[in-house]
Each structure stands twice: as structure tokens, then as C-alpha cells.
PDB file of N, CA and C in Angstrom:
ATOM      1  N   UNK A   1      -8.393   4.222  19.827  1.00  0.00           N
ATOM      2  CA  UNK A   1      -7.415   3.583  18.969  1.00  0.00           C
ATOM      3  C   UNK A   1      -6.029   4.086  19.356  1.00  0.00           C
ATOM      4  N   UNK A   2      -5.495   3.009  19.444  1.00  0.00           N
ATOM      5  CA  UNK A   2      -3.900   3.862  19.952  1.00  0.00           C
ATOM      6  C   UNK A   2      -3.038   4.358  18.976  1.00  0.00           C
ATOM      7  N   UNK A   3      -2.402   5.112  18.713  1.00  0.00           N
ATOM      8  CA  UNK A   3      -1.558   6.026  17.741  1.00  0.00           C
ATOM      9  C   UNK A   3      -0.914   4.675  16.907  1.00  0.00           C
ATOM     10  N   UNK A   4      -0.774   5.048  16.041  1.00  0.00           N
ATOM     11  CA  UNK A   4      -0.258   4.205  14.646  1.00  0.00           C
ATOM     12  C   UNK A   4       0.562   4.853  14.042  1.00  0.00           C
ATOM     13  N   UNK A   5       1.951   4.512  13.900  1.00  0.00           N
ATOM     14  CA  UNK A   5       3.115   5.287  13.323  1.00  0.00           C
ATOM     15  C   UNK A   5       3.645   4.406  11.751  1.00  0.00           C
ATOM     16  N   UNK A   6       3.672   5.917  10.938  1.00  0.00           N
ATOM     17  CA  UNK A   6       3.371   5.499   9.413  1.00  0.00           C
ATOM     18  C   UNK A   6       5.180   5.081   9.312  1.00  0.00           C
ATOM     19  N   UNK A   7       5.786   4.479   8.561  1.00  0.00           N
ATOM     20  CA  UNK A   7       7.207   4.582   7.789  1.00  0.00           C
ATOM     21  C   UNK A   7       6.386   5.637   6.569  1.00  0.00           C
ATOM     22  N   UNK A   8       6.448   6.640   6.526  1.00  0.00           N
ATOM     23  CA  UNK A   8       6.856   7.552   5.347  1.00  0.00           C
ATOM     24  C   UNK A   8       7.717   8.091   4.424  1.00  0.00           C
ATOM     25  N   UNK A   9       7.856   9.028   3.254  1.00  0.00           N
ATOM     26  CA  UNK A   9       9.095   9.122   2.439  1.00  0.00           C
ATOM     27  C   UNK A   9       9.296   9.955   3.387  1.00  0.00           C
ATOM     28  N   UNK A  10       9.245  10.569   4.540  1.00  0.00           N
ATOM     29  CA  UNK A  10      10.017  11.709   5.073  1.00  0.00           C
ATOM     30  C   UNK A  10      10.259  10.866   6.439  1.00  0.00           C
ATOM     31  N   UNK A  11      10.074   9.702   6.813  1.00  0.00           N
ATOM     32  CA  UNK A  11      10.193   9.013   7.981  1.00  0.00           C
ATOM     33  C   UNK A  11       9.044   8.731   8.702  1.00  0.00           C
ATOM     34  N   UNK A  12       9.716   8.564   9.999  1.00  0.00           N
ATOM     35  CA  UNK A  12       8.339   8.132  10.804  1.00  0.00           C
ATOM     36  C   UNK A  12       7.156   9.023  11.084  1.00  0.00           C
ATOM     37  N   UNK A  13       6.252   9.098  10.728  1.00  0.00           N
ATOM     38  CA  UNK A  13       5.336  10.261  11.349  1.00  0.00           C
ATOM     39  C   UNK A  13       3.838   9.590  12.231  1.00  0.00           C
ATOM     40  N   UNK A  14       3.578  10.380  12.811  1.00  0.00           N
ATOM     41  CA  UNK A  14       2.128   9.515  13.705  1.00  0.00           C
ATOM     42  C   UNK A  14       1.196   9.757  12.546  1.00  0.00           C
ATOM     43  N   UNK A  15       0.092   8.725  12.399  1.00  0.00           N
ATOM     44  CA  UNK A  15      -0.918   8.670  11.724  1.00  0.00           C
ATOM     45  C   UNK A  15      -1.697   9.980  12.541  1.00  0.00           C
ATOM     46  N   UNK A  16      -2.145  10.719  11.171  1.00  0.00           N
ATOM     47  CA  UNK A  16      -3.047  11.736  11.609  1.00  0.00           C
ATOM     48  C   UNK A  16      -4.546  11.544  11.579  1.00  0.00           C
ATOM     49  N   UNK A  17      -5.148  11.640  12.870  1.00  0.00           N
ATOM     50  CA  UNK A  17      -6.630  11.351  12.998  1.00  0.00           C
ATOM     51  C   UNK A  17      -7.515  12.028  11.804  1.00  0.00           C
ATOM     52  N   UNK A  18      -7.223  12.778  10.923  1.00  0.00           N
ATOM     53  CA  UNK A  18      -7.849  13.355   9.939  1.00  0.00           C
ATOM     54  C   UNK A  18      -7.879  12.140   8.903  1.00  0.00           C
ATOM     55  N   UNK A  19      -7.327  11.257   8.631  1.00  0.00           N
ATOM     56  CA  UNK A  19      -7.140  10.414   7.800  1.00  0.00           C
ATOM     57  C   UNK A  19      -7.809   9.575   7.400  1.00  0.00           C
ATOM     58  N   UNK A  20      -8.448  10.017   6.518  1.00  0.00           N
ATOM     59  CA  UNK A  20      -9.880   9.355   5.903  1.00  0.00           C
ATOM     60  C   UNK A  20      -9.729   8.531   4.554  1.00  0.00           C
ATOM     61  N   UNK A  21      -8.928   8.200   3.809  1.00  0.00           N
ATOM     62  CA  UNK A  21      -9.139   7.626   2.453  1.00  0.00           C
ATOM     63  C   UNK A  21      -7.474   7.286   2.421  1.00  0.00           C
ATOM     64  N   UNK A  22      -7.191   6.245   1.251  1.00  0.00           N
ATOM     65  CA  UNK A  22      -6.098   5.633   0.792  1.00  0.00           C
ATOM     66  C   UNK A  22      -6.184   5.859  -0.802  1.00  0.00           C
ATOM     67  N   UNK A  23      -5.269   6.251  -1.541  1.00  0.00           N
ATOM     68  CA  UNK A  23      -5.162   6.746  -3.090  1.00  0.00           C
ATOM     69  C   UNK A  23      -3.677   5.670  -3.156  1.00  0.00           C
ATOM     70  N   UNK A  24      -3.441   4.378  -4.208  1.00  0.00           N
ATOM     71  CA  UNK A  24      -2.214   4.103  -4.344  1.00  0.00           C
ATOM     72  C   UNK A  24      -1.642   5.414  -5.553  1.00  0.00           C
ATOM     73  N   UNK A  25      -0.528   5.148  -5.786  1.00  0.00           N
ATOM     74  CA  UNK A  25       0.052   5.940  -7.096  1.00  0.00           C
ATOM     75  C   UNK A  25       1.678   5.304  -7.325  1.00  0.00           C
ATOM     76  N   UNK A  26       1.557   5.172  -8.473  1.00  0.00           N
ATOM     77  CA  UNK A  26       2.689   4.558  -9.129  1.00  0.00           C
ATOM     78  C   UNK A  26       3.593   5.704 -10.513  1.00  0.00           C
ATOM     79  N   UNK A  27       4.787   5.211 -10.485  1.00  0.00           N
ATOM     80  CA  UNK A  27       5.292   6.027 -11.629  1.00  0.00           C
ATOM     81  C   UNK A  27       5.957   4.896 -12.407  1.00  0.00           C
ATOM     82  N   UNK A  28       5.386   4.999 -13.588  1.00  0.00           N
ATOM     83  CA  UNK A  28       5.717   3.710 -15.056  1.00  0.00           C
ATOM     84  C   UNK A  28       5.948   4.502 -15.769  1.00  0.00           C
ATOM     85  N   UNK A  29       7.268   4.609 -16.270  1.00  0.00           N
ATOM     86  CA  UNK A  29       7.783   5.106 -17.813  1.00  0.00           C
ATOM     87  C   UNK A  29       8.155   6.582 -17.420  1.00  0.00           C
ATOM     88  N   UNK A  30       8.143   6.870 -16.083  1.00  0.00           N
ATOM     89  CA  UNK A  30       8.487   8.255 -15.867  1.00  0.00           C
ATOM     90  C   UNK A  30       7.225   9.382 -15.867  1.00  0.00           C
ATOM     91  N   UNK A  31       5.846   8.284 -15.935  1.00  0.00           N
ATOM     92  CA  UNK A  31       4.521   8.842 -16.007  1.00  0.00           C
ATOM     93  C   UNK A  31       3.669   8.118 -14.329  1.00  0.00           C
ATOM     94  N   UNK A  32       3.340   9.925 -13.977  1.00  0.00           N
ATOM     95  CA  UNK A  32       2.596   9.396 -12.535  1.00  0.00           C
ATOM     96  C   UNK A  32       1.077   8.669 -12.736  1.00  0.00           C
ATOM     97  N   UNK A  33       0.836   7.722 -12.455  1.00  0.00           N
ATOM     98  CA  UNK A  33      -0.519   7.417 -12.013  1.00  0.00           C
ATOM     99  C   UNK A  33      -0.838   7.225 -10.386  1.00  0.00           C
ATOM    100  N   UNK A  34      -2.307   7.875 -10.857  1.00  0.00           N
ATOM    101  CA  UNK A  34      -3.114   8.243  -9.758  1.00  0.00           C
ATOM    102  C   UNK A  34      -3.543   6.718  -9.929  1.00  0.00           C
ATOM    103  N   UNK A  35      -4.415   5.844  -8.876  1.00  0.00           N
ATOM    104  CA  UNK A  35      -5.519   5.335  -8.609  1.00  0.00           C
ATOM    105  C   UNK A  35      -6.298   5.523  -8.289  1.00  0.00           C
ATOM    106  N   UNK A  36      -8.055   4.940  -8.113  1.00  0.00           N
ATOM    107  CA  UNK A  36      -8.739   5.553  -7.335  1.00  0.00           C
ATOM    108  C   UNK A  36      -8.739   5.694  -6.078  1.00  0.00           C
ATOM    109  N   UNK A  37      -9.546   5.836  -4.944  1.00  0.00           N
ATOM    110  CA  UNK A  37      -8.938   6.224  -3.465  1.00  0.00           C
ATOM    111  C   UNK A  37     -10.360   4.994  -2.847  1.00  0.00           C
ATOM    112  N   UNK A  38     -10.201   4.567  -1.783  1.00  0.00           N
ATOM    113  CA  UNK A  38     -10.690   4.164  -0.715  1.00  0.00           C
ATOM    114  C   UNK A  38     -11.074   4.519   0.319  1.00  0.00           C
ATOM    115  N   UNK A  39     -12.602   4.841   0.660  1.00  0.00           N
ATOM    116  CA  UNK A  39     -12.608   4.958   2.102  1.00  0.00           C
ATOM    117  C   UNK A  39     -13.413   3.766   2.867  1.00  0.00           C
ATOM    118  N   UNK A  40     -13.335   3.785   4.192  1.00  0.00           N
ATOM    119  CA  UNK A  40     -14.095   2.948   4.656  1.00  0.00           C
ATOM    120  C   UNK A  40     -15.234   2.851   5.470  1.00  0.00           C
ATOM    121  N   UNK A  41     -16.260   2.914   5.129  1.00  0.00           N
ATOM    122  CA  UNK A  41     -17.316   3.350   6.125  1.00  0.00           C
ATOM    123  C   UNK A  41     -17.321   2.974   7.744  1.00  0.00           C
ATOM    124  N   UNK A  42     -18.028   3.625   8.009  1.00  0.00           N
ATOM    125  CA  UNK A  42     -18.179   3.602   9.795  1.00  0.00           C
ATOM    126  C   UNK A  42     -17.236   4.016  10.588  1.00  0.00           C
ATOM    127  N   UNK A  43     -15.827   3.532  10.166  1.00  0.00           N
ATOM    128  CA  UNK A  43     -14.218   4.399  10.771  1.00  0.00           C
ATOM    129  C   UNK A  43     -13.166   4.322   9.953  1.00  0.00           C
ATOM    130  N   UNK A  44     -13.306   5.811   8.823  1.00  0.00           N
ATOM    131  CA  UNK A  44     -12.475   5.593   7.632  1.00  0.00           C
ATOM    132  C   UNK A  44     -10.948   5.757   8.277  1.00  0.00           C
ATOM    133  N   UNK A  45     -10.534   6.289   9.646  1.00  0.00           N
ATOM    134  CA  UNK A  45      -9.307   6.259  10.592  1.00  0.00           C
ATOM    135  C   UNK A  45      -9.176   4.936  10.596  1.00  0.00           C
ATOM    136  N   UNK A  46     -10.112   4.250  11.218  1.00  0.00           N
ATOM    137  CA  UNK A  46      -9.476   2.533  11.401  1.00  0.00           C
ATOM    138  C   UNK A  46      -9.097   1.667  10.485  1.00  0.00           C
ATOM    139  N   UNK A  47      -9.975   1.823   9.300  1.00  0.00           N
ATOM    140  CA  UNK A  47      -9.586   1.334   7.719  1.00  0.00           C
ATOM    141  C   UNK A  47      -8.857   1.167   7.401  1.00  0.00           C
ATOM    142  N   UNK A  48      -8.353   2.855   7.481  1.00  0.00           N
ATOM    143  CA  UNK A  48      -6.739   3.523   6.971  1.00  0.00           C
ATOM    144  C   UNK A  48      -5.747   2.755   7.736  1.00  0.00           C
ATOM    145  N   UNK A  49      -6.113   2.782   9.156  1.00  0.00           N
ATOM    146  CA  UNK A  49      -4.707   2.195   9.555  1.00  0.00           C
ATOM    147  C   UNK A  49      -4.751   0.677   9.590  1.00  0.00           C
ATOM    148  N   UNK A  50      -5.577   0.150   9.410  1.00  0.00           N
ATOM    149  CA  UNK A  50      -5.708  -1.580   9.222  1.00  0.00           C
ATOM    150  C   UNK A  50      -4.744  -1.865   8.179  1.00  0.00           C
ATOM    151  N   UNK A  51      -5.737  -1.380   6.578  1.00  0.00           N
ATOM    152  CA  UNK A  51      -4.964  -1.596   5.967  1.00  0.00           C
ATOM    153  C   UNK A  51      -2.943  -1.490   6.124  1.00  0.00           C
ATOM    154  N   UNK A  52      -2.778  -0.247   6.484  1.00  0.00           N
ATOM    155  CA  UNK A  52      -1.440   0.201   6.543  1.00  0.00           C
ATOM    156  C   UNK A  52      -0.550  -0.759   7.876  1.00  0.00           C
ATOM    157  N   UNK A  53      -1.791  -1.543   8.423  1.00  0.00           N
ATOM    158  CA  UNK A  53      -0.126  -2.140   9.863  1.00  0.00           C
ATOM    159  C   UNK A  53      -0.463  -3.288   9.048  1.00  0.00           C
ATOM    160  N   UNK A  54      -1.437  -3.713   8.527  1.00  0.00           N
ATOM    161  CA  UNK A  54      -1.045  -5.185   7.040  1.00  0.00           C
ATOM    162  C   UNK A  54       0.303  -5.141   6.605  1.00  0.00           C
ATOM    163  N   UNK A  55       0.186  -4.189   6.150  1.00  0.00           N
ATOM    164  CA  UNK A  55       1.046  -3.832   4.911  1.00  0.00           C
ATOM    165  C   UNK A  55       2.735  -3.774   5.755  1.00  0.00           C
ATOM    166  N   UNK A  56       2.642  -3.316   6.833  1.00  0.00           N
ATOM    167  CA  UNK A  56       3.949  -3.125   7.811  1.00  0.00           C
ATOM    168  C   UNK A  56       3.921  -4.624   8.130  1.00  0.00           C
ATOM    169  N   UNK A  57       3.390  -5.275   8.419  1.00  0.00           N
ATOM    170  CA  UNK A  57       3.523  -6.550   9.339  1.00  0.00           C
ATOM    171  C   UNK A  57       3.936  -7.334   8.501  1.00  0.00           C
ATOM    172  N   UNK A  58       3.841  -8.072   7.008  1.00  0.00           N
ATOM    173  CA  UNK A  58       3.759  -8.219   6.104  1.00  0.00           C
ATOM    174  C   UNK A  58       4.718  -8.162   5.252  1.00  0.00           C
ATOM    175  N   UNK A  59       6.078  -6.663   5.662  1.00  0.00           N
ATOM    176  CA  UNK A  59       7.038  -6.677   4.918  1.00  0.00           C
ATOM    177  C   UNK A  59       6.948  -6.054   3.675  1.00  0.00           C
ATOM    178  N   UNK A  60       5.922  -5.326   3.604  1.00  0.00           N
ATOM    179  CA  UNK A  60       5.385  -5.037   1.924  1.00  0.00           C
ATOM    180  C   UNK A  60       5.261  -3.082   2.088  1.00  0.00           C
ATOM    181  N   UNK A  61       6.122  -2.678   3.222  1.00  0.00           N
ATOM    182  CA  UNK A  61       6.424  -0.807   3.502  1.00  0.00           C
ATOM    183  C   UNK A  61       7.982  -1.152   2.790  1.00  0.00           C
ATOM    184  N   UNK A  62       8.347  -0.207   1.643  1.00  0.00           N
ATOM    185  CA  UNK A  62       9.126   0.265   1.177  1.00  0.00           C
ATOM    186  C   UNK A  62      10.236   1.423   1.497  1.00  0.00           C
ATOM    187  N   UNK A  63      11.256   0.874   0.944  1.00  0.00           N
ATOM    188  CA  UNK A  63      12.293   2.496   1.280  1.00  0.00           C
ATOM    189  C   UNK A  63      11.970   3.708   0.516  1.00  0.00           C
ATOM    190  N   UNK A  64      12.168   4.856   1.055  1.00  0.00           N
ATOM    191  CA  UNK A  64      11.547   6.351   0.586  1.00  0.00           C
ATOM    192  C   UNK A  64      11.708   6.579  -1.129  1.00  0.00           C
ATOM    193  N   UNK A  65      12.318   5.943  -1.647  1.00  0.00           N
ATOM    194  CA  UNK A  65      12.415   6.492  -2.935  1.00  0.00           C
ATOM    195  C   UNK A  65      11.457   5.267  -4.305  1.00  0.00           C
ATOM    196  N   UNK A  66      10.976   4.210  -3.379  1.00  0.00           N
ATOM    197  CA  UNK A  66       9.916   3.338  -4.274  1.00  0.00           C
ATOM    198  C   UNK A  66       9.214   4.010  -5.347  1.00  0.00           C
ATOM    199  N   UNK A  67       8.815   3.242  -6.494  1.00  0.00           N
ATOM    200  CA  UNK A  67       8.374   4.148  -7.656  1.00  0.00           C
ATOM    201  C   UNK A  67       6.311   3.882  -7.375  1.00  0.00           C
ATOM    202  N   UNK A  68       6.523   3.076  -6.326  1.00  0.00           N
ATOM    203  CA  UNK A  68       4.843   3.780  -5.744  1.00  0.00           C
ATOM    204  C   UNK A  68       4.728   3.408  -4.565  1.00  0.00           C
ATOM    205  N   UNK A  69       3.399   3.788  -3.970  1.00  0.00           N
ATOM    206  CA  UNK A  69       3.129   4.307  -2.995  1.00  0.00           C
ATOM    207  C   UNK A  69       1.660   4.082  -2.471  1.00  0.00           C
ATOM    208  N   UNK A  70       1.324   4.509  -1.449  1.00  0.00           N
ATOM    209  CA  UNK A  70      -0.119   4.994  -1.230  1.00  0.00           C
ATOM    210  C   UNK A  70      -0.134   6.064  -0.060  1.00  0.00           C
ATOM    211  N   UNK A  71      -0.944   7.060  -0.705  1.00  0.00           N
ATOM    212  CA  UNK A  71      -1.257   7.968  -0.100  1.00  0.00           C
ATOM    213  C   UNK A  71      -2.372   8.071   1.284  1.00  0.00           C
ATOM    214  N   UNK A  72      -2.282   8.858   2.021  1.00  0.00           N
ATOM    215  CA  UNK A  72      -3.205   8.614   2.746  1.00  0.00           C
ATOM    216  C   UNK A  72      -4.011  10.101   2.831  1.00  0.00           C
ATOM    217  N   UNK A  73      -5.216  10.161   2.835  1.00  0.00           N
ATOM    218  CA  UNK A  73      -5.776  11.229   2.488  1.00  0.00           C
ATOM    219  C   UNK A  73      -6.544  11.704   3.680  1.00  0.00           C
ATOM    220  N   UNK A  74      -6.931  13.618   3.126  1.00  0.00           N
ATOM    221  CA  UNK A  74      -7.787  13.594   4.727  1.00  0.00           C
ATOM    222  C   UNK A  74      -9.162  13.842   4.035  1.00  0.00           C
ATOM    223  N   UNK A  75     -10.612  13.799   3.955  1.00  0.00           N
ATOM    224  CA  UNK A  75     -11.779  13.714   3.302  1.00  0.00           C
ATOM    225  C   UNK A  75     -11.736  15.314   2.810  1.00  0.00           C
ATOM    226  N   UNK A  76     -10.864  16.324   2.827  1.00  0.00           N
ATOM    227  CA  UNK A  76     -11.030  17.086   2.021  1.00  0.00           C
ATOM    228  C   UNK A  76     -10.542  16.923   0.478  1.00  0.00           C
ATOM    229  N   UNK A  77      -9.235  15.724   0.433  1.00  0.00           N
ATOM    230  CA  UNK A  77      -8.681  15.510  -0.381  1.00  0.00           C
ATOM    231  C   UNK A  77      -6.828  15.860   0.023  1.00  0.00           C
ATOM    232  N   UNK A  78      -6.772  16.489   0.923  1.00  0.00           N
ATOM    233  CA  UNK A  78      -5.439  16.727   1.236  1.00  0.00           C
ATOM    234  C   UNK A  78      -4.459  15.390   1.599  1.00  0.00           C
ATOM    235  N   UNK A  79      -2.906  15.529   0.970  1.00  0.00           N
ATOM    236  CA  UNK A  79      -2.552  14.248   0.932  1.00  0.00           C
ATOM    237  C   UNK A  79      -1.181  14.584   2.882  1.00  0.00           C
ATOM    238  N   UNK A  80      -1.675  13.431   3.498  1.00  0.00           N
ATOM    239  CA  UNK A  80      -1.525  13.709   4.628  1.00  0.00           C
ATOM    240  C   UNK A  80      -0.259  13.020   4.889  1.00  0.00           C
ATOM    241  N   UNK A  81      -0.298  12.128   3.907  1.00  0.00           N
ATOM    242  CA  UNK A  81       0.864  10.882   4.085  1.00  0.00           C
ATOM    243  C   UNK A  81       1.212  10.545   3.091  1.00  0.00           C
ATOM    244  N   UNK A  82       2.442   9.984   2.578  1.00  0.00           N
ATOM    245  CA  UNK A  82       3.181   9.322   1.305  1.00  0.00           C
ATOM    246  C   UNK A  82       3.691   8.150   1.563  1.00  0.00           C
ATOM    247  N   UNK A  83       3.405   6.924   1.802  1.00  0.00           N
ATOM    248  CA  UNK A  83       3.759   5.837   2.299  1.00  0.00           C
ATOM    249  C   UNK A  83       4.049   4.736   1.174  1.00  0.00           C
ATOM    250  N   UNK A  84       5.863   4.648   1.097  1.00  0.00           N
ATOM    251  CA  UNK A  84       5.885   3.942  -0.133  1.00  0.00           C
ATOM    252  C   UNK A  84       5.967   2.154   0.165  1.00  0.00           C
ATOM    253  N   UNK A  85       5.861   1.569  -0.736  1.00  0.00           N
ATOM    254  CA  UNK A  85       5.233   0.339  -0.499  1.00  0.00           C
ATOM    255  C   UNK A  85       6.155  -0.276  -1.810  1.00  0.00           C
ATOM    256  N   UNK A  86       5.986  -1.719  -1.667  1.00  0.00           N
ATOM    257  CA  UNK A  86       6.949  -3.162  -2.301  1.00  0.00           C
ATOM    258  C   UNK A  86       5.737  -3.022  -3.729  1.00  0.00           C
ATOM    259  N   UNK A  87       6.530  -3.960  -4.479  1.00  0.00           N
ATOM    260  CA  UNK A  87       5.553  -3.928  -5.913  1.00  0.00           C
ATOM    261  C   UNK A  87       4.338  -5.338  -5.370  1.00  0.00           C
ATOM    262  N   UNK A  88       5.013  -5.934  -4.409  1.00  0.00           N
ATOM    263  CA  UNK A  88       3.718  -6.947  -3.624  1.00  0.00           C
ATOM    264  C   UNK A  88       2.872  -6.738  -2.740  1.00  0.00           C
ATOM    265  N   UNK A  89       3.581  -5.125  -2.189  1.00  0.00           N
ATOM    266  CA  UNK A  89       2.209  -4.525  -1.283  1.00  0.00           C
ATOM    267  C   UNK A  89       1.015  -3.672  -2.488  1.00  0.00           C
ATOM    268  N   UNK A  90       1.518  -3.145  -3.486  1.00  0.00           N
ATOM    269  CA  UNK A  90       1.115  -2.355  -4.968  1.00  0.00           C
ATOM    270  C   UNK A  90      -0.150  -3.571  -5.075  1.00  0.00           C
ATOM    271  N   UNK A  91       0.656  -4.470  -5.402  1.00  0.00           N
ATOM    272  CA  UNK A  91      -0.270  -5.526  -6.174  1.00  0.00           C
ATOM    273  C   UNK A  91      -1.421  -6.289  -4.910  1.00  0.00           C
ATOM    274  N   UNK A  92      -0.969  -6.504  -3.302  1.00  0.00           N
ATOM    275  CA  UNK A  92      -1.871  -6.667  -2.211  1.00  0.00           C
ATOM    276  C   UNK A  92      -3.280  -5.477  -2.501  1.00  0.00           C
ATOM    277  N   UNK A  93      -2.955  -4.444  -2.509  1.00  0.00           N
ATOM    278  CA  UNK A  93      -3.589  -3.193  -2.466  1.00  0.00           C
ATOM    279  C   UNK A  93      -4.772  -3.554  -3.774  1.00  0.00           C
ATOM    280  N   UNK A  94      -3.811  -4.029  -5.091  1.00  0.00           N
ATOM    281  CA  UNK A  94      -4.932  -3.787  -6.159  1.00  0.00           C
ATOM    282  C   UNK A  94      -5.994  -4.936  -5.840  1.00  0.00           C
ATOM    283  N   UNK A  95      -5.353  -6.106  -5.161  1.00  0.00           N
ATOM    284  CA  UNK A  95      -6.531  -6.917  -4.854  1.00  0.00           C
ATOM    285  C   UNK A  95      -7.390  -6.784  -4.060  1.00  0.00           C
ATOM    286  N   UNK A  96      -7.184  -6.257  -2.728  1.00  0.00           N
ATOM    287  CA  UNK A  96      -8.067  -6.058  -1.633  1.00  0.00           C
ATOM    288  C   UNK A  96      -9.209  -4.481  -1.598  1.00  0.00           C
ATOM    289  N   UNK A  97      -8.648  -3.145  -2.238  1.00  0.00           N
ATOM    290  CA  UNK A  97      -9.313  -2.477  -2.573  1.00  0.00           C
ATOM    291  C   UNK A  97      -9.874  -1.886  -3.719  1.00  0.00           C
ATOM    292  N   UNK A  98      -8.941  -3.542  -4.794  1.00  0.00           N
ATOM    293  CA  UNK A  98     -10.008  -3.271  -6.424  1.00  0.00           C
ATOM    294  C   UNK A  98      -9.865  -2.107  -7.002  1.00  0.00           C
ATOM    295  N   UNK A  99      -8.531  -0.808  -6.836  1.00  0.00           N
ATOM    296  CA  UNK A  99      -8.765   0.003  -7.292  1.00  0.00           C
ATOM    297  C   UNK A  99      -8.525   0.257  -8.545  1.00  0.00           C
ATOM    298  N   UNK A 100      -8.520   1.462  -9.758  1.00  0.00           N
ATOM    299  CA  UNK A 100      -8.297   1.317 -10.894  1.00  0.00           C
ATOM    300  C   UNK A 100      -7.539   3.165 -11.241  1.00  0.00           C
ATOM    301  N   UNK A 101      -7.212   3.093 -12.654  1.00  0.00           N
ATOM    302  CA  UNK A 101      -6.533   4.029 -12.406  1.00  0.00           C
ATOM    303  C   UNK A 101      -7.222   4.869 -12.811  1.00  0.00           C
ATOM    304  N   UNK A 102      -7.185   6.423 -12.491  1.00  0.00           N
ATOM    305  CA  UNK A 102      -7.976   7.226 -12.896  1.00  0.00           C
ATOM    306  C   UNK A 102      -7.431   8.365 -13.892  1.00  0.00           C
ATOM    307  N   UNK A 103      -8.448   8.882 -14.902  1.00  0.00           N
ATOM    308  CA  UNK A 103      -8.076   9.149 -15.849  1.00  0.00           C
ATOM    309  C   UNK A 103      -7.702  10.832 -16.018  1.00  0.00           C
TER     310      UNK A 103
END
């Protein structure tokens, strides 16, 4: 797979091969929500970055200070990436990986 470069809140960074799961998270009312997370079986790396060059190609990667996001995770749980996103990539996301918020 050839390197995949994220827009992040800290800029460009290379997608890290550890990168196993997607968590969105939003802040409403000045309160963070988590969502649940996504992985993808067979190549949770390829998943991750499918979803994420959608989301670039698409127009739906946000400027660094968006009030959400999706995270990109590594299967320990470590958050590897902060990748903020449009309220139409938010809402792409809730449709395609169904997630919900967690409590």
C-alpha cells in the first residue's frame, strides 16, 4: 500500500501502519462525545485509509480547529491521529460506519 498522508490538527502527517480502528468525536454544548470506533477486518490499515482518502477526495477534511473529528486509532487503543472533518463528512461517517455514541 503506498503511504497515505493524513491533513491532521497538527498538519500533514504520514498514516501510521499501526492504524487499526476509526473513533469519530464531536464537541456539542462544550461537551466531548466519544463514538464508537470501527475496525475493519482482513486490513484494518486499508479500511482506515479508504475510508479517510473518501473523505479527502470528497471535500469533507476540515480545518484544524472543527468541533469534530475522527480519530484514528492503533488496536491498543492509542489515538494516532486527529483528523478533523466537515459536519457532512460527521454525518458521511454516521452513515457508512453506523456508529453511536458511547456512554
Amino acid at each position: 500500500m503506498n503511504m497515505v498522508i493524513l491533513k491532521t490538527r497538527d498538519g500533514d502527517e504520514p498514516m501510521q501502519f499501526r492504524s487499526h480502528a476509526l473513533r469519530p468525536a464531536r464537541i456539542v454544548n462544550e461537551d466531548l462525545r466519544h463514538f464508537t470506533g470501527t475496525t475493519f477486518p482482513g486490513n484494518p490499515l486499508q479500511g482506515c485509509a479508504l475510508v479517510l482518502r473518501r473523505l479527502e477526495a470528497f471535500g469533507m477534511i476540515a480545518h484544524k480547529d472543527a468541533d469534530q473529528w475522527v480519530d484514528v486509532l492503533a488496536d491498543n487503543g492509542d489515538i494516532l491521529h486527529e483528523v478533523p472533518v466537515t459536519i457532512k463528512g460527521f454525518e458521511y461517517l454516521r452513515r457508512t460506519l453506523k456508529f453511536v455514541r458511547e456512554q
